[in-house]
PDB file of N, CA and C in Angstrom:
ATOM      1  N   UNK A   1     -23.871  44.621  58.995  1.00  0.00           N
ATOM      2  CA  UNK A   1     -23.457  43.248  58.878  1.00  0.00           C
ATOM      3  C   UNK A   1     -22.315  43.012  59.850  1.00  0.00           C
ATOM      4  N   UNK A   2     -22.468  42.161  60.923  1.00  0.00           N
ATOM      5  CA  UNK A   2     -21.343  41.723  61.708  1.00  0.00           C
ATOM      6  C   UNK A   2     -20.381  41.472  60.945  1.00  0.00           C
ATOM      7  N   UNK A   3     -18.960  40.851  61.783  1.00  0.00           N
ATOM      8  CA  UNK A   3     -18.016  40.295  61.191  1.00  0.00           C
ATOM      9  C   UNK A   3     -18.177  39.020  61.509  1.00  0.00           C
ATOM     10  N   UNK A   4     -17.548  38.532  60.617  1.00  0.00           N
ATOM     11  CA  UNK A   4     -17.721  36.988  60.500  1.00  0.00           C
ATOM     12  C   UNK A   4     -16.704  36.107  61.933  1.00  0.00           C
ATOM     13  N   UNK A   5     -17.271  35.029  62.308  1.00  0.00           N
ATOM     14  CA  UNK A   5     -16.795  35.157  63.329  1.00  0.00           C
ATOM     15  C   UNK A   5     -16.089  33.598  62.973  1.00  0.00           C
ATOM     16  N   UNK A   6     -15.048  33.317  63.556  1.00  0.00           N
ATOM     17  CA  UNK A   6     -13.589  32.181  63.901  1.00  0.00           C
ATOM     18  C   UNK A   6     -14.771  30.907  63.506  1.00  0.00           C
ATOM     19  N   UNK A   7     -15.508  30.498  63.455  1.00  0.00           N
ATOM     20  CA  UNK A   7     -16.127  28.779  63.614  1.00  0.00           C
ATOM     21  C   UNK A   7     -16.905  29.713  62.087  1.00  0.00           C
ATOM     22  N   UNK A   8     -17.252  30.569  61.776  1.00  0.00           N
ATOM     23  CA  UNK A   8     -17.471  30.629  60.289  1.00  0.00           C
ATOM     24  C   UNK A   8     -16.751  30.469  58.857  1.00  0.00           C
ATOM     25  N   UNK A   9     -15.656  31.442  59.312  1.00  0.00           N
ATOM     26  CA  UNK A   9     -14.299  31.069  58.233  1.00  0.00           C
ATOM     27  C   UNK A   9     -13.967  29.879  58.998  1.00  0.00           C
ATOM     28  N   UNK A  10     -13.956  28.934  59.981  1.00  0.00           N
ATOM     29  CA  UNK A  10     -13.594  27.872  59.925  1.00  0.00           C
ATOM     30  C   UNK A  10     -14.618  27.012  58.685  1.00  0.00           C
ATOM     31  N   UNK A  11     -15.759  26.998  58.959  1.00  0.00           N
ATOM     32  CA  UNK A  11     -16.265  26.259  57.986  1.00  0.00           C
ATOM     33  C   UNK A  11     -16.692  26.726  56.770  1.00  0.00           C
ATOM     34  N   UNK A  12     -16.153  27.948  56.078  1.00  0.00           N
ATOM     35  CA  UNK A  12     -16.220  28.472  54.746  1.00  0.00           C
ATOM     36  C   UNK A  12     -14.722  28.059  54.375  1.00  0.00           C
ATOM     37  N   UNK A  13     -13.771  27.621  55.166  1.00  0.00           N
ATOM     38  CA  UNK A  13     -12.082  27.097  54.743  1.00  0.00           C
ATOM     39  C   UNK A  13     -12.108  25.884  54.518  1.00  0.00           C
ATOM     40  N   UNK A  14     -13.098  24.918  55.549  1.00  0.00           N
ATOM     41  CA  UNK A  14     -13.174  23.849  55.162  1.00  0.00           C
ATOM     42  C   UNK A  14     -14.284  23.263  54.223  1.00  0.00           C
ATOM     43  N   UNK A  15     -15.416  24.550  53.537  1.00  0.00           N
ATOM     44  CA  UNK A  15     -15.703  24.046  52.246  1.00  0.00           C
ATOM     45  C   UNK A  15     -15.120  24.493  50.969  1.00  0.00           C
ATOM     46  N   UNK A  16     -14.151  25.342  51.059  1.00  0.00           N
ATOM     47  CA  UNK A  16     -13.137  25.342  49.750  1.00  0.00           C
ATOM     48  C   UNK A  16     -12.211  24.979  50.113  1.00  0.00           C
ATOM     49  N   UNK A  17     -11.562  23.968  51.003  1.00  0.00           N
ATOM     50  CA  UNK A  17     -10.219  22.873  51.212  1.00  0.00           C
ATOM     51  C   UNK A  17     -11.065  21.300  50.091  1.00  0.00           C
ATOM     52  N   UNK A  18     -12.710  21.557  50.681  1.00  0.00           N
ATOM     53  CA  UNK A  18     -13.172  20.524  50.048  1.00  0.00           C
ATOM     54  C   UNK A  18     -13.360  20.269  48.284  1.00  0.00           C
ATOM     55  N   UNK A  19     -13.847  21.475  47.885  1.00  0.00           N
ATOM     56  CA  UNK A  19     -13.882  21.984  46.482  1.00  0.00           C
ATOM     57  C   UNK A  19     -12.520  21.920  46.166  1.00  0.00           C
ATOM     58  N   UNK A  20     -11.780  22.291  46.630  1.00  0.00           N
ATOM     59  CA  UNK A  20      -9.941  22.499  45.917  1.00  0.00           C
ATOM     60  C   UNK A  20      -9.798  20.393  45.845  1.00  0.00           C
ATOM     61  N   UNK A  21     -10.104  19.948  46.868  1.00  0.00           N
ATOM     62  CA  UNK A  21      -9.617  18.502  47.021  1.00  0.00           C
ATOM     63  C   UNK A  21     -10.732  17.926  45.973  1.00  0.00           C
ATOM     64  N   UNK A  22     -11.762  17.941  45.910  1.00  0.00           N
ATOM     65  CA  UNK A  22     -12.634  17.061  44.987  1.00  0.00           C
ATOM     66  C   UNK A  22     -12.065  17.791  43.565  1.00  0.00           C
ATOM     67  N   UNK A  23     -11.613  19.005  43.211  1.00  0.00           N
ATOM     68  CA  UNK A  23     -10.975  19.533  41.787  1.00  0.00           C
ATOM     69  C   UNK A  23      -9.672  18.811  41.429  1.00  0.00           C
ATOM     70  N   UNK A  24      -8.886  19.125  42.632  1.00  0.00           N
ATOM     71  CA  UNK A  24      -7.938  18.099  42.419  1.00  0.00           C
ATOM     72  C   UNK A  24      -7.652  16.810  42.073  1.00  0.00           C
ATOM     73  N   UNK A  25      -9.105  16.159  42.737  1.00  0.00           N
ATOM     74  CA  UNK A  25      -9.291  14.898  42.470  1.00  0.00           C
ATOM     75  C   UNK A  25     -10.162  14.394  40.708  1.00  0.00           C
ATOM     76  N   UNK A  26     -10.329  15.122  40.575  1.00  0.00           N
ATOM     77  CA  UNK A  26     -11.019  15.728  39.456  1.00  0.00           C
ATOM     78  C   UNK A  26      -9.913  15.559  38.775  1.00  0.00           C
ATOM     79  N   UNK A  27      -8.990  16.337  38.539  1.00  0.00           N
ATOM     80  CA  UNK A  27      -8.115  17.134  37.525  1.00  0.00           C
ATOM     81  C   UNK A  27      -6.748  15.508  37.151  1.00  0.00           C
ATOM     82  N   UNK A  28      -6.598  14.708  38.187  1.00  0.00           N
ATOM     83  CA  UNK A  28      -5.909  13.807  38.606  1.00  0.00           C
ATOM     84  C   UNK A  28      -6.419  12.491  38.047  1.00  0.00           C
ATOM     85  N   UNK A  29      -8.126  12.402  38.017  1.00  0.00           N
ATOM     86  CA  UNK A  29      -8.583  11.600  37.278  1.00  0.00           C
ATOM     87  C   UNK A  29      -8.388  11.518  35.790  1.00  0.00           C
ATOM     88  N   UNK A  30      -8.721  13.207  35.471  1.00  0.00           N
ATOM     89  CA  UNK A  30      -8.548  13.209  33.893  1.00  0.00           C
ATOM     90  C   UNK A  30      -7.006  13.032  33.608  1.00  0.00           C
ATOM     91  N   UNK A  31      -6.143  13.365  34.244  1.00  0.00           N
ATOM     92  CA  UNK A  31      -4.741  13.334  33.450  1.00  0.00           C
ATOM     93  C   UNK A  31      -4.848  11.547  33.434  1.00  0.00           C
ATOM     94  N   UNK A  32      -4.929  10.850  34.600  1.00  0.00           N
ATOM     95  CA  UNK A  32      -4.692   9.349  34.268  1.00  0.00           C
ATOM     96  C   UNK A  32      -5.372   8.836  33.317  1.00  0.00           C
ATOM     97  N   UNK A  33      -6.874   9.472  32.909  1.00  0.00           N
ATOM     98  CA  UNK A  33      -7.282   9.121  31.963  1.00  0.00           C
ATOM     99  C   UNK A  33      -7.054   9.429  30.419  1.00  0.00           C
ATOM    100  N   UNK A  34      -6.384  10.632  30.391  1.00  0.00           N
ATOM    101  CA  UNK A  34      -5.679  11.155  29.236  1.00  0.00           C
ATOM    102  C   UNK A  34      -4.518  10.466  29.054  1.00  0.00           C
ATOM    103  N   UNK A  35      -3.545  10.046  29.967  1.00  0.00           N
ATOM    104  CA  UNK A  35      -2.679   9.219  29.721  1.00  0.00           C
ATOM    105  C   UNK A  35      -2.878   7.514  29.720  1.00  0.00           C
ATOM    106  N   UNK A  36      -3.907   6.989  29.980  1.00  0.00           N
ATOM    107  CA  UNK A  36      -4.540   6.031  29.366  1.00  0.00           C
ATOM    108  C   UNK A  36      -4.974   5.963  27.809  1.00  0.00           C
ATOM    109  N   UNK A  37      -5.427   6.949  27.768  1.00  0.00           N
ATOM    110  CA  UNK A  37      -5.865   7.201  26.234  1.00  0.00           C
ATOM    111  C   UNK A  37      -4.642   7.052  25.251  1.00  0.00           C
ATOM    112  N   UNK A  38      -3.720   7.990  26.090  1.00  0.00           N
ATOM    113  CA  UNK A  38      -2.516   8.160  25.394  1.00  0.00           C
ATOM    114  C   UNK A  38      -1.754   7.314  25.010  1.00  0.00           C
ATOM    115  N   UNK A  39      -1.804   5.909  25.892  1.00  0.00           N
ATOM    116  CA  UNK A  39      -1.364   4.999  26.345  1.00  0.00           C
ATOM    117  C   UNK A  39      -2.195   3.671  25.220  1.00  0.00           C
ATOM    118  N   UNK A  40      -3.186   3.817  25.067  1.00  0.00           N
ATOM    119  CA  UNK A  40      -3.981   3.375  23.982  1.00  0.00           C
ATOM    120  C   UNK A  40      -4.140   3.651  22.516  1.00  0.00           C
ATOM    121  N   UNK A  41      -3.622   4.893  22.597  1.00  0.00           N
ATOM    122  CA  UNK A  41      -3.283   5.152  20.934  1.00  0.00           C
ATOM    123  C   UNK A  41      -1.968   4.810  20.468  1.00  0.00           C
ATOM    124  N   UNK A  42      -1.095   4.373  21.484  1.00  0.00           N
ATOM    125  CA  UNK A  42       0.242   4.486  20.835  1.00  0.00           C
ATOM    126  C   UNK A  42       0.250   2.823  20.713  1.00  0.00           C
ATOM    127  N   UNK A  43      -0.503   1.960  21.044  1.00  0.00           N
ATOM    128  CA  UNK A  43      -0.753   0.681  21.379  1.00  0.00           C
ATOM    129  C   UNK A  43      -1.228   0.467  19.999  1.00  0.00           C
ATOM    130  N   UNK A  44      -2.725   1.587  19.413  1.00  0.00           N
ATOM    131  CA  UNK A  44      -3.164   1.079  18.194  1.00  0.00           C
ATOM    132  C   UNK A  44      -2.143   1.519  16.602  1.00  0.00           C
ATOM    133  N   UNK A  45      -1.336   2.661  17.528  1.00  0.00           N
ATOM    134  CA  UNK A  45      -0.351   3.141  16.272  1.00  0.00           C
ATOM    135  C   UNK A  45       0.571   1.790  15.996  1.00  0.00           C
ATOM    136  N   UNK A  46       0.993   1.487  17.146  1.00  0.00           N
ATOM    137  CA  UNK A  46       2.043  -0.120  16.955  1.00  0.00           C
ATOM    138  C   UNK A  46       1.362  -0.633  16.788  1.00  0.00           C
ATOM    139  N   UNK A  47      -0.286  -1.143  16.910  1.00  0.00           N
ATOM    140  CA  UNK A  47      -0.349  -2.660  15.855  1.00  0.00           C
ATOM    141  C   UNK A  47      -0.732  -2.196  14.286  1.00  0.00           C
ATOM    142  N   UNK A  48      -0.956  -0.449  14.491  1.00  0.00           N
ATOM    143  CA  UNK A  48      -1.429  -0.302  13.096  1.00  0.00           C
ATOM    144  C   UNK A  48      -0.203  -0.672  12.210  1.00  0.00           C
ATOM    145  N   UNK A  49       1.126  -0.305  12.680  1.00  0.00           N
ATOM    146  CA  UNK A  49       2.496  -0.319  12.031  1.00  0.00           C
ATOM    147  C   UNK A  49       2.468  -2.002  11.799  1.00  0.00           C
ATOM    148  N   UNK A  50       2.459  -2.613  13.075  1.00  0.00           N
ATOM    149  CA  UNK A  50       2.733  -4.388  12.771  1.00  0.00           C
ATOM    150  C   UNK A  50       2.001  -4.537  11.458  1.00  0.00           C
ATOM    151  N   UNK A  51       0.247  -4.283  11.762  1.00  0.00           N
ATOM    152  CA  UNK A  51      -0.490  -4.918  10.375  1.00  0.00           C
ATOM    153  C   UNK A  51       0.025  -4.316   8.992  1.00  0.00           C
ATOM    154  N   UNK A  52       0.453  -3.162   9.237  1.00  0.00           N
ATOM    155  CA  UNK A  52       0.680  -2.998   7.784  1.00  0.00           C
ATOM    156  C   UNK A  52       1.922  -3.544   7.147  1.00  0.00           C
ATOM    157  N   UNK A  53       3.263  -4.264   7.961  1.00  0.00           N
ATOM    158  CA  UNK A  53       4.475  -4.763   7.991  1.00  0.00           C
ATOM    159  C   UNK A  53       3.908  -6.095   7.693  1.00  0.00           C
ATOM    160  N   UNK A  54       3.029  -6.944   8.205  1.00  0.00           N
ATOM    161  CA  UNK A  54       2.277  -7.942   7.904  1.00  0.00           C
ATOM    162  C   UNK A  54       1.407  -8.097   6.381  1.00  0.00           C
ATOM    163  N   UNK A  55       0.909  -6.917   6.036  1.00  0.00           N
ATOM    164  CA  UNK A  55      -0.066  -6.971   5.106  1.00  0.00           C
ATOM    165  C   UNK A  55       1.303  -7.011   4.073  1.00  0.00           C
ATOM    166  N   UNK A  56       2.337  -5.863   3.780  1.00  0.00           N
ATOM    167  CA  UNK A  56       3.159  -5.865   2.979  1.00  0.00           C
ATOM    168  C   UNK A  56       3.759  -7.227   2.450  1.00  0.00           C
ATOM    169  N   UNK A  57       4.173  -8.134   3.576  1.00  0.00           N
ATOM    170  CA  UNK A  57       4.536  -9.755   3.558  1.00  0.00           C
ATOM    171  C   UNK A  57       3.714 -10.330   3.016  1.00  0.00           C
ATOM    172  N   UNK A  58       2.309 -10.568   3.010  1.00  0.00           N
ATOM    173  CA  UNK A  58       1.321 -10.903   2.676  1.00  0.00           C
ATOM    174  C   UNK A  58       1.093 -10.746   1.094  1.00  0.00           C
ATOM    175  N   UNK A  59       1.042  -9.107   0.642  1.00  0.00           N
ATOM    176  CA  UNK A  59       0.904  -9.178  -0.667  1.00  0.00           C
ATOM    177  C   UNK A  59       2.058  -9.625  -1.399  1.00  0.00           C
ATOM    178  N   UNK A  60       3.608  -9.393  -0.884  1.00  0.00           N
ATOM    179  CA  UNK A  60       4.247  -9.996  -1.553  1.00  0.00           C
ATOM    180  C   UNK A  60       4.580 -11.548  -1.571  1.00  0.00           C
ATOM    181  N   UNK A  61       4.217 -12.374  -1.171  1.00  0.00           N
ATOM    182  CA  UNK A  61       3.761 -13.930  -0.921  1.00  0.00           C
ATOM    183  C   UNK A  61       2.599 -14.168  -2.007  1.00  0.00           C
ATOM    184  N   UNK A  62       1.489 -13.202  -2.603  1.00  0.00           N
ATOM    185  CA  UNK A  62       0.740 -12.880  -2.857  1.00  0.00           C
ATOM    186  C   UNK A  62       0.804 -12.896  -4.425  1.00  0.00           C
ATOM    187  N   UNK A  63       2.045 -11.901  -5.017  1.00  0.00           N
ATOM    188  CA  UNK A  63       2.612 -11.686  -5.948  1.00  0.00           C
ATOM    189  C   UNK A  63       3.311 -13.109  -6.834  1.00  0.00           C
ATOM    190  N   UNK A  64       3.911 -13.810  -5.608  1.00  0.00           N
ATOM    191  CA  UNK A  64       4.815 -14.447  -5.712  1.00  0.00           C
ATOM    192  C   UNK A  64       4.282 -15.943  -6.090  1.00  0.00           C
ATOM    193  N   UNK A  65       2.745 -16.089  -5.464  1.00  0.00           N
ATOM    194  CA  UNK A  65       2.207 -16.954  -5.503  1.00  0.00           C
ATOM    195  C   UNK A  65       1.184 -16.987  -7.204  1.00  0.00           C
ATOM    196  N   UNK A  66       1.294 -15.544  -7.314  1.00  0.00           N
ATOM    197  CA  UNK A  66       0.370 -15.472  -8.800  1.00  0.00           C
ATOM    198  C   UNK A  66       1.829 -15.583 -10.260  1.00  0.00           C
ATOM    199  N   UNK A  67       2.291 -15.086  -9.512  1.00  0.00           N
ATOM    200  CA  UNK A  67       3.965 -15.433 -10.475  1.00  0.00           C
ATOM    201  C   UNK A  67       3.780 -16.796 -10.811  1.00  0.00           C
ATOM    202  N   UNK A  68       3.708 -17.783  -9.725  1.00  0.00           N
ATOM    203  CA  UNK A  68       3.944 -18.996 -10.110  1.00  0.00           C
ATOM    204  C   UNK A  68       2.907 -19.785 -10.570  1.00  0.00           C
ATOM    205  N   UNK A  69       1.767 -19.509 -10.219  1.00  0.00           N
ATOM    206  CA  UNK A  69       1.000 -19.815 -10.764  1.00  0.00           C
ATOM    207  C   UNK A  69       0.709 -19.673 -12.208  1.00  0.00           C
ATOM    208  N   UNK A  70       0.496 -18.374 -12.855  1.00  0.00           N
ATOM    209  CA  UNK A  70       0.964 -18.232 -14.189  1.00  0.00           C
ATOM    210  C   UNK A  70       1.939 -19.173 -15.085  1.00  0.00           C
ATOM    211  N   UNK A  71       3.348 -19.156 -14.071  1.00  0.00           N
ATOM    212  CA  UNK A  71       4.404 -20.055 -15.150  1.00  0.00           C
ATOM    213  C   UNK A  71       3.648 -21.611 -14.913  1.00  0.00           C
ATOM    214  N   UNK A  72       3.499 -21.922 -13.680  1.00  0.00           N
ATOM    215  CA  UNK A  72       2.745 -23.413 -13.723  1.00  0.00           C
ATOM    216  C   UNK A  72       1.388 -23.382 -15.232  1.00  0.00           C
ATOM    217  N   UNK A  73       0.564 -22.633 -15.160  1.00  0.00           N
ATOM    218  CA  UNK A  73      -0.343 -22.378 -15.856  1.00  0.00           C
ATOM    219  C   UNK A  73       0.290 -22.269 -17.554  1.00  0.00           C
ATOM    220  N   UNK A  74       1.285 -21.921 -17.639  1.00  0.00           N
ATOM    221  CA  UNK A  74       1.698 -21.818 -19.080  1.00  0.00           C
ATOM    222  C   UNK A  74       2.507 -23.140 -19.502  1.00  0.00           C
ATOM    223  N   UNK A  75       3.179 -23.654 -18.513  1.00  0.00           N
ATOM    224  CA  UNK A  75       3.698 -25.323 -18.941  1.00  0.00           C
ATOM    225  C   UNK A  75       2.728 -26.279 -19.070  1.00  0.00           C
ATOM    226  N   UNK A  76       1.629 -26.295 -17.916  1.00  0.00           N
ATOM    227  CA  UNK A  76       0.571 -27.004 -18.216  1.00  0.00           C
ATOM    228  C   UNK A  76      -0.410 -26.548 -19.481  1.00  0.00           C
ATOM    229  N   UNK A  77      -0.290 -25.401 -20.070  1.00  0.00           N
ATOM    230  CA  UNK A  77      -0.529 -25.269 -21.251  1.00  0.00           C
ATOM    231  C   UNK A  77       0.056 -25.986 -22.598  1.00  0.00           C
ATOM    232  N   UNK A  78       1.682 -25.439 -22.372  1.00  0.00           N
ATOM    233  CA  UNK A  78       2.098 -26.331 -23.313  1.00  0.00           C
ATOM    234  C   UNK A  78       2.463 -27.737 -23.288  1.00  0.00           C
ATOM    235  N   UNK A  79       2.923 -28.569 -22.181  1.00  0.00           N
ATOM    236  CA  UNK A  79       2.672 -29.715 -22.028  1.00  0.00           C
ATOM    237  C   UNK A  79       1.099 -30.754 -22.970  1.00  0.00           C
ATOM    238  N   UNK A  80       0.250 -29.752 -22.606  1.00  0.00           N
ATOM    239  CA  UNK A  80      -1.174 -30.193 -22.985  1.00  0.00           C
ATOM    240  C   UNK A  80      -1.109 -29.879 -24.897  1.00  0.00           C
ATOM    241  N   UNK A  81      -0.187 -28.766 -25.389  1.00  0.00           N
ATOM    242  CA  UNK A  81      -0.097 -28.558 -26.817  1.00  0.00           C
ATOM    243  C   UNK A  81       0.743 -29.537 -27.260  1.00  0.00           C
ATOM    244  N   UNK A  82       1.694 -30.301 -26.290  1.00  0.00           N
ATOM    245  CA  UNK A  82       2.721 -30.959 -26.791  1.00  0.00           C
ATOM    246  C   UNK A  82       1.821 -32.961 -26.807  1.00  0.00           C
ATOM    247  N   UNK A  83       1.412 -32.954 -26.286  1.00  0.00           N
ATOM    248  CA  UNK A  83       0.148 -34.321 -25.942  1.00  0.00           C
ATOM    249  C   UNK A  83      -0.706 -34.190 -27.182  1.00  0.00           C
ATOM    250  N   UNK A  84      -1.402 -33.419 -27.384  1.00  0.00           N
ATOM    251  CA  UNK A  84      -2.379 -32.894 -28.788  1.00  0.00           C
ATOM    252  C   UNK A  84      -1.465 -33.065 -29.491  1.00  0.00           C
ATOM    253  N   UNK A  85       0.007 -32.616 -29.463  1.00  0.00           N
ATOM    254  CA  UNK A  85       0.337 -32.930 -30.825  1.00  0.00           C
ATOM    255  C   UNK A  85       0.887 -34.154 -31.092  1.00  0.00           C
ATOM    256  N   UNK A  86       1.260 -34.861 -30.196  1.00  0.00           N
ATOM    257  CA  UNK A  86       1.993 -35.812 -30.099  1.00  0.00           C
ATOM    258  C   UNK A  86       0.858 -37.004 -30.579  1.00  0.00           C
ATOM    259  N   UNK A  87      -0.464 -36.857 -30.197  1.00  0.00           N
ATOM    260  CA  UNK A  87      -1.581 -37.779 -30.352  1.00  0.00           C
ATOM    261  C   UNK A  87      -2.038 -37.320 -31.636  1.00  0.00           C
ATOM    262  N   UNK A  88      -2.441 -36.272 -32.190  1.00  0.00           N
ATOM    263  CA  UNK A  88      -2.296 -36.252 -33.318  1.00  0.00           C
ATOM    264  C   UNK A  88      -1.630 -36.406 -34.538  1.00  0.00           C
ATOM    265  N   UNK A  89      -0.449 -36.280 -34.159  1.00  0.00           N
ATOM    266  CA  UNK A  89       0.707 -37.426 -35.440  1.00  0.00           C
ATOM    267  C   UNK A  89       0.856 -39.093 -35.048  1.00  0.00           C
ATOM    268  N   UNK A  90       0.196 -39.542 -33.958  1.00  0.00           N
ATOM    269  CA  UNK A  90      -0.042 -40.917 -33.549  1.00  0.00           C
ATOM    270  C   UNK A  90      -1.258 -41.298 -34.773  1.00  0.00           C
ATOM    271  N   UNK A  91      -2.432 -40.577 -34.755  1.00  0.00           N
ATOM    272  CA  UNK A  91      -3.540 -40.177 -34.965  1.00  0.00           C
ATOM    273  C   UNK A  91      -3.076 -40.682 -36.692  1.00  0.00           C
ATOM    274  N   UNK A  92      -2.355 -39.774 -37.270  1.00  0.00           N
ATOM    275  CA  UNK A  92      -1.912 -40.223 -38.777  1.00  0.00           C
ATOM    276  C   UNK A  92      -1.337 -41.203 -39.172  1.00  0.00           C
ATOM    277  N   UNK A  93      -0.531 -41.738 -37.779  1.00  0.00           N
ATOM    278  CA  UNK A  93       0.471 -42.427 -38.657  1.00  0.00           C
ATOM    279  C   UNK A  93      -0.791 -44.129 -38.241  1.00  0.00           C
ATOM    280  N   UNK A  94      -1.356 -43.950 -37.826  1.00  0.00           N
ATOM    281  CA  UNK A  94      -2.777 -44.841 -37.314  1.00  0.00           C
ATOM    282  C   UNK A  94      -3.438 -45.218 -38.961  1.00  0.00           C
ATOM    283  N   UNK A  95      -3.861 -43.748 -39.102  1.00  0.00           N
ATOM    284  CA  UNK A  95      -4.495 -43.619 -40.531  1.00  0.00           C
ATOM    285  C   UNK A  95      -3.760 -44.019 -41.415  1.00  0.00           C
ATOM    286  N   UNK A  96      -2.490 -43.933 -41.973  1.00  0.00           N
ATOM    287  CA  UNK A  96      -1.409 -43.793 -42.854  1.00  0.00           C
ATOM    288  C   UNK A  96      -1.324 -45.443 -43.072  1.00  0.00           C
ATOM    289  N   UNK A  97      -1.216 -45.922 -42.115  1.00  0.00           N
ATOM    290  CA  UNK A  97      -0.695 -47.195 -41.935  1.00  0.00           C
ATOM    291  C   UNK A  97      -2.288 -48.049 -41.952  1.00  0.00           C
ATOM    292  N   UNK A  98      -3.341 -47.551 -41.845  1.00  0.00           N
ATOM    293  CA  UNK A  98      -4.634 -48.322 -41.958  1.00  0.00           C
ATOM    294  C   UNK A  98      -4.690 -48.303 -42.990  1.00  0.00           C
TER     295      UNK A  98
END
């Protein structure tokens, strides 16, 4: 086997200058894309944090709104016991006096 001659290792250097550069280019893609990613999860971690800072506001507005509702719900109860009764001693003194 001869030795390899100057215009051979020239072009066996310049196809692993090419392989090293397309790896590189390679390796350069994935980090930007890993730090995209990276860059995207920390995006969904902060709105996951907002929504749940949101949802918390929410149920307590939530709470606050069934609170009142209830006490509304129990005056308009008795309001309505106090009418019944009020019309029903109308009711007698109707009769009483007929």
């Amino acid at each position: 086997m001869a030795a390899p001659t100057l215009d051979e290792a020239m072009k066996r250097l310049e196809v692993a200058l090419g392989l090293l550069e397309a790896s590189i280019s390679r390796r350069l893609d994935a980090d930007t894309r890993r730090g995209g990613l990276e860059t995207e999860l920390q995006l969904m971690q902060d709105d996951r944090a907002r929504l749940a800072v949101e949802l918390d506001g929410a149920l307590t507005r939530l709470h606050r709104f069934e609170a009142a509702t209830d006490d509304v719900s129990r005056r308009v109860r008795h309001a309505i016991g106090a009418v019944e009764t009020v019309l029903a001693q109308a009711g007698q003194l109707v009769t009483e006096e007929g």
